[in-house]
Protein backbone atom coordinates (compact mmCIF):
# COMPACT_ATOMS: atom_id res chain seq x y z
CA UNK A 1 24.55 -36.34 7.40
CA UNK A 2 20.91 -34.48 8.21
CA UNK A 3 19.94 -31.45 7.10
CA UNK A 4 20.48 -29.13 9.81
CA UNK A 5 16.97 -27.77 11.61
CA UNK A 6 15.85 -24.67 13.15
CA UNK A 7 12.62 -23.46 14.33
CA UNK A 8 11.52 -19.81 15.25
CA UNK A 9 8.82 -17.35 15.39
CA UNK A 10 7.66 -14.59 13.31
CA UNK A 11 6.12 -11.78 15.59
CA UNK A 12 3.77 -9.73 13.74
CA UNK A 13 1.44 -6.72 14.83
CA UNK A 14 -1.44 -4.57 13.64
CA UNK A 15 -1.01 -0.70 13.12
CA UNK A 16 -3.76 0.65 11.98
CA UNK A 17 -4.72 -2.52 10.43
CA UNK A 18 -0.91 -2.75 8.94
CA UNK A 19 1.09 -5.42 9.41
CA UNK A 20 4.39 -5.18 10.55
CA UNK A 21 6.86 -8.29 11.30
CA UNK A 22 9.88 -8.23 13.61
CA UNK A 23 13.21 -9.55 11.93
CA UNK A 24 16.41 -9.84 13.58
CA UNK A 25 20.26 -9.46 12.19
CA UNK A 26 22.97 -10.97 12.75
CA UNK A 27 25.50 -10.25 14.82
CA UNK A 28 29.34 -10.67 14.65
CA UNK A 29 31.78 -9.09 12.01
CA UNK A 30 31.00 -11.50 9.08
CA UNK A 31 27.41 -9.96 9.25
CA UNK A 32 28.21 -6.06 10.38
CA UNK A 33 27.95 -4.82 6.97
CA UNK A 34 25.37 -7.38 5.17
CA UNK A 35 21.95 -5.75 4.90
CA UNK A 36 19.24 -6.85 2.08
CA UNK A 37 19.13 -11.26 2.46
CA UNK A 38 20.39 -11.07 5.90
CA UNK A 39 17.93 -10.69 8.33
CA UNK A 40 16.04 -13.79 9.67
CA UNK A 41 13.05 -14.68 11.97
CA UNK A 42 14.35 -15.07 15.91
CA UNK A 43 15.10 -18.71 15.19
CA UNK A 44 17.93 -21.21 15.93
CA UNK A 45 18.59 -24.86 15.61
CA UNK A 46 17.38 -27.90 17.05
CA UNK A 47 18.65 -31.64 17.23
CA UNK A 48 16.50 -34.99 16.56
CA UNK A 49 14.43 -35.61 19.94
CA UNK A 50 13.64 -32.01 20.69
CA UNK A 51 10.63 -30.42 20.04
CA UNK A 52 10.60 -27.62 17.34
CA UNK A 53 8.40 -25.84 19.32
CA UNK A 54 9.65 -25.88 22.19
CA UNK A 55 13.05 -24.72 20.44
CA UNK A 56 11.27 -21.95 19.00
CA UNK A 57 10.04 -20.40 21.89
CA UNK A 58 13.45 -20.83 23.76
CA UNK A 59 15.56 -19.17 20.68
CA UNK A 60 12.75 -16.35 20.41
CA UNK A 61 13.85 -15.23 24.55
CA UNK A 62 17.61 -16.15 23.74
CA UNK A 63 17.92 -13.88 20.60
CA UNK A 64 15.41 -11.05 22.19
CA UNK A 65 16.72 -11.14 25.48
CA UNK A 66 12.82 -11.34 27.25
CA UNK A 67 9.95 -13.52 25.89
CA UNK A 68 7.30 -11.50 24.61
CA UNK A 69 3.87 -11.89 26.02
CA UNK A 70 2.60 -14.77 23.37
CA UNK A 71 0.34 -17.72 23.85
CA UNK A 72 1.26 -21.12 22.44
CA UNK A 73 -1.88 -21.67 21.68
CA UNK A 74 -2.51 -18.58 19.79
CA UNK A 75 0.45 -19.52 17.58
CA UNK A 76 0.16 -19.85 13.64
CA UNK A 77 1.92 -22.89 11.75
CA UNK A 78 3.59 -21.21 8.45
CA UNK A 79 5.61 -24.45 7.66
CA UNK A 80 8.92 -25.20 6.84
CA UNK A 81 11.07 -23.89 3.87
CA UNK A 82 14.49 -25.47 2.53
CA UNK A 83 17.41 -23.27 2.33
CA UNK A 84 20.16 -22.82 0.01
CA UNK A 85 22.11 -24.37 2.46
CA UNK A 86 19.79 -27.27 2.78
CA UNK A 87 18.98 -26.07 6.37
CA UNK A 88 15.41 -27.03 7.19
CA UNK A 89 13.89 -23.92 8.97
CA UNK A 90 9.97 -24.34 10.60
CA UNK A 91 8.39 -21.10 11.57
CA UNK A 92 5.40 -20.58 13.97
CA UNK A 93 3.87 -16.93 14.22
CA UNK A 94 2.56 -14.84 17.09
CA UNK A 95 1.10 -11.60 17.70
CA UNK A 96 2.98 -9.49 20.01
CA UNK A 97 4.38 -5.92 20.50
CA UNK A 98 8.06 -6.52 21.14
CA UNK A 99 10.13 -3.19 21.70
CA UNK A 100 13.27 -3.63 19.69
CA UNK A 101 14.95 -1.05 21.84
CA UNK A 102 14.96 -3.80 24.87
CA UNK A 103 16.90 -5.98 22.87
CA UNK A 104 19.76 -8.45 25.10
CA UNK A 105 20.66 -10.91 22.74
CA UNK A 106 22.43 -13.69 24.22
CA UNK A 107 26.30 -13.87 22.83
CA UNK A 108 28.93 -16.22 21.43
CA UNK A 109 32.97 -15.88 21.38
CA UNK A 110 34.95 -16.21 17.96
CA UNK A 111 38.27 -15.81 17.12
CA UNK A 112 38.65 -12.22 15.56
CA UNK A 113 40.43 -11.23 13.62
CA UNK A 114 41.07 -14.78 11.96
CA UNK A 115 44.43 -15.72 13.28
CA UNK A 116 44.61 -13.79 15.74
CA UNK A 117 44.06 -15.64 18.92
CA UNK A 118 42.31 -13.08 20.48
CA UNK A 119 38.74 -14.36 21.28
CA UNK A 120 35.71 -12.03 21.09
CA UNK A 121 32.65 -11.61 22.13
CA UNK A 122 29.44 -10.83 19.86
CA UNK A 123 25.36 -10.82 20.36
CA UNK A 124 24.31 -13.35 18.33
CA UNK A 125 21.96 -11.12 17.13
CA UNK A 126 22.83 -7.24 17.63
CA UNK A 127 19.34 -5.50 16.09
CA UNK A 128 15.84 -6.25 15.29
CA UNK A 129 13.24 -3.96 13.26
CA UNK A 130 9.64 -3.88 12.81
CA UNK A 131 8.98 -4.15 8.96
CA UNK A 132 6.32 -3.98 6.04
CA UNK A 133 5.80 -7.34 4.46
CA UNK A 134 7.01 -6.04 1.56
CA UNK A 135 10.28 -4.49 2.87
CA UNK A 136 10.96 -7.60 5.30
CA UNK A 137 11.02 -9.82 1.98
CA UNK A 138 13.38 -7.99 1.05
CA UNK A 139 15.72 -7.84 3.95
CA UNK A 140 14.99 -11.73 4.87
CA UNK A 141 17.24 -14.60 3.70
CA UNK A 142 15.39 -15.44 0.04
CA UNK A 143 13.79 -18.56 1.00
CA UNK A 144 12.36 -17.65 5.07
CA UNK A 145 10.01 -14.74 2.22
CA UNK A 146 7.71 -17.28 2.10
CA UNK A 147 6.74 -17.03 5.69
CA UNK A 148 5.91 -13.44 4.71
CA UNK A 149 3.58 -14.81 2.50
CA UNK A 150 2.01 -17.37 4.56
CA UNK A 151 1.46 -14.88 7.44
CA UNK A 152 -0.44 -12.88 5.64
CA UNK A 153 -2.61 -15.43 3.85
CA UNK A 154 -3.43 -16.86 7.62
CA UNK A 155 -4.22 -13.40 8.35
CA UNK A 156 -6.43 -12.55 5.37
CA UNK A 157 -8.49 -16.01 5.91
CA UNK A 158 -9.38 -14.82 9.54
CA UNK A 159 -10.51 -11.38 7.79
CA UNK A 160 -7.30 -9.31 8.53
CA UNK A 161 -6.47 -8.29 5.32
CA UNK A 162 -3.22 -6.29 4.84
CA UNK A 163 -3.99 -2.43 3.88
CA UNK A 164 -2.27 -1.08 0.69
CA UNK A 165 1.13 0.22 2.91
CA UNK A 166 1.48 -4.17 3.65
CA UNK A 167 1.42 -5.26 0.23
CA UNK A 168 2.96 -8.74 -0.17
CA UNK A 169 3.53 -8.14 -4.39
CA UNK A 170 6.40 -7.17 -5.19
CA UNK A 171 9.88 -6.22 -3.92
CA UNK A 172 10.26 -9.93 -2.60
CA UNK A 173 13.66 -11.60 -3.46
């Protein structure tokens, strides 16, 4: 059996020549009280024959609720990390000013509690933040970090450096 794939993008803006990234959480009860390795990039998965791209643009609305103003071709390639699971997860970032306080998630139904019978209702994704590089590696699932990393070393080679408040040492896990 594949791996199973998901693509997504990393929105990132400039404060005061900080970066910030957004990061979403997930939603449902198994997540509700999971904090530090549980945020993600808006991101979902994808099946042979269907463009990553394109999948990352459609989970980015679905798990925000809107589609930011972004430009495909302003879009930066970070790659594609492994994780624990064996998931393969490619990552495109874009520039943008989302408001997390207009987030609509789209939802999914679960059985809860277990056993029950009683089907729910949850937002697949029920908050998103605007983080330092430093805290969002932190907050991220360990191994989507490294897209952290690679943002900001796209950024510095186009002569954005991160100030001292967006240090990438440090704090990652």
């Amino acid at each position: 059996m594949a791996a199973k794939q998901s693509a997504g993008i990393l929105l990132f803006r400039l404060i005061e020549g900080e970066v910030e990234v957004l990061l979403v959480h997930p939603g449902g009860p198994f997540w509700a009280m999971k904090d530090l390795g549980a945020w993600s990039v808006p991101k979902g998965e994808y099946e042979d024959g269907e463009a990553a791209l394109a999948c990352a643009i459609r989970e980015l609305e679905e798990e925000l609720g809107s589609l930011p103003a972004i430009s495909e071709d302003d879009l930066v390639d970070l790659g594609e990390v492994r994780q624990k699971s064996g998931k393969r997860v490619r990552v495109w970032a874009a520039e943008s000013d989302f408001d997390p306080s207009t987030l609509n998630s789209n939802t999914f139904t679960m059985q809860w509690p277990p056993h029950s019978g009683r089907r729910r209702e949850f937002p697949e994704v029920d908050r998103a933040e605007w983080f330092t590089p430093r805290k969002a590696k932190r907050k991220l699932i360990a191994a989507q970090a490294a897209f952290v990393d690679r943002l900001l070393e796209q950024l510095r080679d186009r002569g954005h450096g991160p100030g001292r408040g967006s240090e990438e040492s440090g704090g990652g896990e």
